[in-house]
Protein backbone atom coordinates (compact mmCIF):
# COMPACT_ATOMS: atom_id res chain seq x y z
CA UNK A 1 0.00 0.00 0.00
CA UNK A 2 1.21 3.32 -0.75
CA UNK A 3 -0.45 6.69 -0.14
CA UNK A 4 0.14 10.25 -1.32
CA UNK A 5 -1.54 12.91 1.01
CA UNK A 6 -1.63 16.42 -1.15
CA UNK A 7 -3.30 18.05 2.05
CA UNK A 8 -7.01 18.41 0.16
CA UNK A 9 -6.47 15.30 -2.08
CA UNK A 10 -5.56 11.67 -1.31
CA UNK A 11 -4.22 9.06 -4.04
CA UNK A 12 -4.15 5.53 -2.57
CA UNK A 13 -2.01 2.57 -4.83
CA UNK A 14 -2.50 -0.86 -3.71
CA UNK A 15 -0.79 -3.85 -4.82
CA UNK A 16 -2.41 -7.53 -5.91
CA UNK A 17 -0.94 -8.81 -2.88
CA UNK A 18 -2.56 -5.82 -0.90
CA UNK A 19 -6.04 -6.85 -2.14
CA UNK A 20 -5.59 -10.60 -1.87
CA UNK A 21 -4.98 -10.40 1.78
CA UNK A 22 -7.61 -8.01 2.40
CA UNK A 23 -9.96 -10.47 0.84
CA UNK A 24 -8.89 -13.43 2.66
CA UNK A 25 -7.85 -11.41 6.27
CA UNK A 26 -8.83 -14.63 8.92
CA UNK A 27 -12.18 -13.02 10.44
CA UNK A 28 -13.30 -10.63 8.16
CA UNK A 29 -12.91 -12.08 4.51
CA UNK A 30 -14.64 -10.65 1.61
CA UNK A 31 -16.13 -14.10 -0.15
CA UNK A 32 -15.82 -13.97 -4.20
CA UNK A 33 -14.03 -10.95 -3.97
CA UNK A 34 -13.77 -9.32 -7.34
CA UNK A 35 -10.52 -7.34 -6.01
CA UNK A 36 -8.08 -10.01 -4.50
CA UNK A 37 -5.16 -10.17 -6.66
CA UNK A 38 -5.75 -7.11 -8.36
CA UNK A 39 -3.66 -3.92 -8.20
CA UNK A 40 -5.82 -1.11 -7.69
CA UNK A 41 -5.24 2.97 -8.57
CA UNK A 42 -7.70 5.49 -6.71
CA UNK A 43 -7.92 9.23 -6.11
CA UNK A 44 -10.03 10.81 -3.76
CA UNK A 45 -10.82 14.88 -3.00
CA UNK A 46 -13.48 16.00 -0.52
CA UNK A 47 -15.97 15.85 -3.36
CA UNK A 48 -15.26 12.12 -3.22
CA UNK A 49 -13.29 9.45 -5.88
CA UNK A 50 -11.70 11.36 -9.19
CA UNK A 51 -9.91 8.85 -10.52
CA UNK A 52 -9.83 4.82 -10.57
CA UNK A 53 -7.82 2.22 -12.67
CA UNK A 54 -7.47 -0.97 -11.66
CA UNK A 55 -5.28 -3.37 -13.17
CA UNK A 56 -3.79 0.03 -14.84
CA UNK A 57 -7.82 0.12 -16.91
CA UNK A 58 -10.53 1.36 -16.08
CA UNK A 59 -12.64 -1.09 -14.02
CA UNK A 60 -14.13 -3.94 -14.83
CA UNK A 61 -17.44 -4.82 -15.79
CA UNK A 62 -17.44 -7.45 -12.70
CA UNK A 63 -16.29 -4.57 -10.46
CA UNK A 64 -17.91 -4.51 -7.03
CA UNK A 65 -18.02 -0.58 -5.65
CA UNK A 66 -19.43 -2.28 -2.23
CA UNK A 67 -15.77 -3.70 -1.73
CA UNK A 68 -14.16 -1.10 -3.03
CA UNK A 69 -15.57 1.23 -0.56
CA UNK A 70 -14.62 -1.33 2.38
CA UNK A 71 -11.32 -2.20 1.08
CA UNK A 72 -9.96 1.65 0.73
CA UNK A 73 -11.80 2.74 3.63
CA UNK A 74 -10.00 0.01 5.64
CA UNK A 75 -6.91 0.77 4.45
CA UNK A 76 -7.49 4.67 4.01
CA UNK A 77 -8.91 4.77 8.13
CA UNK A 78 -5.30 4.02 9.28
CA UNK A 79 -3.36 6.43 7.65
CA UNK A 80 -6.02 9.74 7.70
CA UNK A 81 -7.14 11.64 10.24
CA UNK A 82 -10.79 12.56 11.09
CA UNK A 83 -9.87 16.02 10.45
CA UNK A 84 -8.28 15.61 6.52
CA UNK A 85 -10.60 16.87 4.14
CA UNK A 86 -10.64 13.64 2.85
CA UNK A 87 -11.53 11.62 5.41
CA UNK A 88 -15.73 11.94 5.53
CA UNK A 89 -15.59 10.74 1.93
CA UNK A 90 -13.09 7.49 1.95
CA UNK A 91 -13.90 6.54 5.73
CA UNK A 92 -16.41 8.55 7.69
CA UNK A 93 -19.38 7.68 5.63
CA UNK A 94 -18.21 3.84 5.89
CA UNK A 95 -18.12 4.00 9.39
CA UNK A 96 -20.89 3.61 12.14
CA UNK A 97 -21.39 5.97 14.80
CA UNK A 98 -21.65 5.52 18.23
CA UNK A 99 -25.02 5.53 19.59
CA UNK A 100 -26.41 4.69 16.39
């Protein structure tokens, strides 16, 4: 996984390997993923995603957004804070709140 932080932008890369064991994570796997083993391209602002490729295309016909919003909010939630412009868009919307 690699991410570029441009302070009101966030570009997230992450590798077939990345996706693969974020399918198949013991607990919390992602049955007939449409992601695992596929390298995966994505560019958020605070408007939300600009820009996707996966595979270095565009995305598939067989592509499943509901993963793709767990699998880069997962990955997305560690590295940004609740404050980054960002963050409402690739995790907080994802993401329960307390009391709810």
């Amino acid at each position: 996984m690699r991410i570029q932080d441009n302070g009101t932008s966030v570009a997230l890369w992450l590798s077939a390997r990345d996706t693969y064991d974020w399918a198949h994570r013991p607990g919390s796997s992602w049955p007939c993923s449409t992601l695992a083993d596929r390298r995966v391209f994505c560019a958020f602002d605070r408007t939300g995603l600009v820009e996707l490729a996966v595979d270095g295309k565009n995305a598939p016909d067989d592509f499943d957004a509901h993963e793709f919003n767990a699998c880069t909010s997962d990955f997305l939630a560690r590295r940004l804070k609740p404050e980054h412009p960002c963050y409402f868009v690739t995790v907080g919307q994802f993401r329960s709140r307390e009391g709810s």
